[in-house]
Protein backbone atom coordinates (compact mmCIF):
# COMPACT_ATOMS: atom_id res chain seq x y z
CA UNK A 1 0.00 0.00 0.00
CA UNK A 2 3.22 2.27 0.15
CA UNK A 3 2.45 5.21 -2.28
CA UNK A 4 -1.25 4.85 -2.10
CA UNK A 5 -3.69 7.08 -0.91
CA UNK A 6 -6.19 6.26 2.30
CA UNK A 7 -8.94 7.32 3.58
CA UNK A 8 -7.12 9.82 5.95
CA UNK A 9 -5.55 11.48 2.42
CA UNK A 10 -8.88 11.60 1.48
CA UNK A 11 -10.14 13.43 4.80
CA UNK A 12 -7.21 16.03 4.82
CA UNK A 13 -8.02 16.56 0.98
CA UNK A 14 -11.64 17.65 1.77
CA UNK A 15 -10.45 20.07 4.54
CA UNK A 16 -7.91 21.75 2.32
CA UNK A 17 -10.80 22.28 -0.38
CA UNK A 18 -13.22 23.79 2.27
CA UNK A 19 -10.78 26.11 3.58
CA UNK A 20 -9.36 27.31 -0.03
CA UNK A 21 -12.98 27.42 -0.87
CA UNK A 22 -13.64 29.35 2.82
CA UNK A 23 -10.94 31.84 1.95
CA UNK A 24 -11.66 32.39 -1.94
CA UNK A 25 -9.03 31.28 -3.19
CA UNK A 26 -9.10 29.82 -6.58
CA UNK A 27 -6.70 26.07 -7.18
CA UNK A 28 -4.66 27.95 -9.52
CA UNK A 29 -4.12 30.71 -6.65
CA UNK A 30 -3.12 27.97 -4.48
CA UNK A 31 -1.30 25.99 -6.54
CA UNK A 32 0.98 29.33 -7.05
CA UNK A 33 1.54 29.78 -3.76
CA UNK A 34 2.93 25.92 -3.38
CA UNK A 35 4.69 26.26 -6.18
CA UNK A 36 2.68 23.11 -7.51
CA UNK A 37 0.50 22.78 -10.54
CA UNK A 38 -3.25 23.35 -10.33
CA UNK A 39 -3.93 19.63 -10.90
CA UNK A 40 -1.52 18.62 -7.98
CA UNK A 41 -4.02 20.60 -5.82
CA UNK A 42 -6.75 19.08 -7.23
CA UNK A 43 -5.12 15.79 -6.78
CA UNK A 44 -5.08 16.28 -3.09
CA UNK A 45 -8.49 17.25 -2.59
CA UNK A 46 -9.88 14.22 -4.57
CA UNK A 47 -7.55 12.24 -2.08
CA UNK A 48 -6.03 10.58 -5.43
CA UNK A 49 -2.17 11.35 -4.53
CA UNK A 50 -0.99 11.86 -0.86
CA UNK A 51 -0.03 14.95 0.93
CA UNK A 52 3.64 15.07 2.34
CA UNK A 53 4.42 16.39 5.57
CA UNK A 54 6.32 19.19 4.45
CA UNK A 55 3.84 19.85 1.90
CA UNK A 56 0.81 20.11 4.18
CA UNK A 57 2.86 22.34 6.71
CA UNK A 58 3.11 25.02 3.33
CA UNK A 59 -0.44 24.63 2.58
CA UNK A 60 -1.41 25.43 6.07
CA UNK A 61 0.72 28.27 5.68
CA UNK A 62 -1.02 29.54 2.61
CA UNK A 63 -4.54 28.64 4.18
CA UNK A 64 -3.63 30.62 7.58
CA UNK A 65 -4.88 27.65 9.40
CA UNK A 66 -2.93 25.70 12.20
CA UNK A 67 -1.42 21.51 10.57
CA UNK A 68 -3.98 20.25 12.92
CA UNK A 69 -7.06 21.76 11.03
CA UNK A 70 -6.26 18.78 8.19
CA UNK A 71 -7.66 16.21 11.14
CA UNK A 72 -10.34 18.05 12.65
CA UNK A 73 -12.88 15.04 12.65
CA UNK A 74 -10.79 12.50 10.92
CA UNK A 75 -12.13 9.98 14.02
CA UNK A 76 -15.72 10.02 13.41
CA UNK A 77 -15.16 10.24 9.65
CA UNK A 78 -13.40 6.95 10.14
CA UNK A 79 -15.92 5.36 12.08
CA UNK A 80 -13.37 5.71 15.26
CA UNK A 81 -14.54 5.93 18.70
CA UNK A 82 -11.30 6.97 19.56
CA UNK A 83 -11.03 10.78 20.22
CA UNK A 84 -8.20 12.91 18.38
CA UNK A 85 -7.71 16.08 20.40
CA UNK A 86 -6.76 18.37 17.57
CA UNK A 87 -7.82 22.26 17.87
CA UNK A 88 -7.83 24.31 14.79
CA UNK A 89 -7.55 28.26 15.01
CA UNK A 90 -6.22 30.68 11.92
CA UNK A 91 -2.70 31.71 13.14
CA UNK A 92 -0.49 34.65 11.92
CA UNK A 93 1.28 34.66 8.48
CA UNK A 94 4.43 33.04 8.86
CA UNK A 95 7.57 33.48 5.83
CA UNK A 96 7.70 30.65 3.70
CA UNK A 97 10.86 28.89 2.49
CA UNK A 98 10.19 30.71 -1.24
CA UNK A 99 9.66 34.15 0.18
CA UNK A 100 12.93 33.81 2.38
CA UNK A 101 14.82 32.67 -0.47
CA UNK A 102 13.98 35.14 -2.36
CA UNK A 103 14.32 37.96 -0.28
CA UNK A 104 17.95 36.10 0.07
CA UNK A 105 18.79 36.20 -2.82
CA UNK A 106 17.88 40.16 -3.22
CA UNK A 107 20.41 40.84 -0.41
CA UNK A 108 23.16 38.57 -1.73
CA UNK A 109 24.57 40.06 -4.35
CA UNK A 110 27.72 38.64 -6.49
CA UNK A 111 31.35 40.79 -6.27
CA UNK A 112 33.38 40.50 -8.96
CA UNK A 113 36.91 40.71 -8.22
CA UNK A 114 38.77 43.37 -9.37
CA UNK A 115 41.43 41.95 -12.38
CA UNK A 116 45.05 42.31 -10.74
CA UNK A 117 47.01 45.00 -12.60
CA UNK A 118 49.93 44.01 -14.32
CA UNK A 119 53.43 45.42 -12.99
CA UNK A 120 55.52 47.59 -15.52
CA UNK A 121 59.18 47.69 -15.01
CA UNK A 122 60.02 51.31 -14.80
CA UNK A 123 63.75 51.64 -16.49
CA UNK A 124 66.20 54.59 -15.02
């Protein structure tokens, strides 16, 4: 089953299309602000591919919603008696890893060196 989506992908692909719907944004929008394509998005909404952890931390970035908002009711949507304690609350903007790159990159900027100047002999 390694590779394949679950039911849980599934679950945490529903949530992220409520809250992109929620906020208005549009897949493309999204997708932009992953730096994925449109139809990865939509990929992970159907539940079709799975959502990495490092992916799902920069959506909940982009969605201005805590990681734990993906679960919110994944127990009883898996017919689990067991309770998940998982609270969900929008949290501030935090950099991503593109915007700090690329504000990185605007402060680095290349030196050349200066070519060494050639000696003349001075004759007396």
């Amino acid at each position: 089953m390694k590779g394949s989506a679950t039911k849980v992908d599934a679950h945490v692909g529903q949530r992220v299309r409520g809250r992109r719907k929620e906020m208005g944004l549009s897949q493309e929008k999204l997708a932009k602000s992953l730096g994925v394509s449109f139809q990865q998005v939509q990929k992970y909404e159907i539940g079709i591919n799975r959502v990495s952890a490092g992916r799902l931390w920069d959506i909940a970035d982009s969605l201005e919603v805590d990681i734990g908002y993906f679960f919110e009711g994944i127990a009883k949507g898996l017919g689990r008696s067991r309770k998940i304690n998982v609270k969900a609350k929008p949290r501030a903007k935090v950099k991503t890893k593109a915007k700090a790159k690329t504000k990185a990159k605007a402060k680095t900027k290349t030196v050349r060196k200066a070519p060494a100047r050639r000696k003349t002999r001075r004759t007396r």
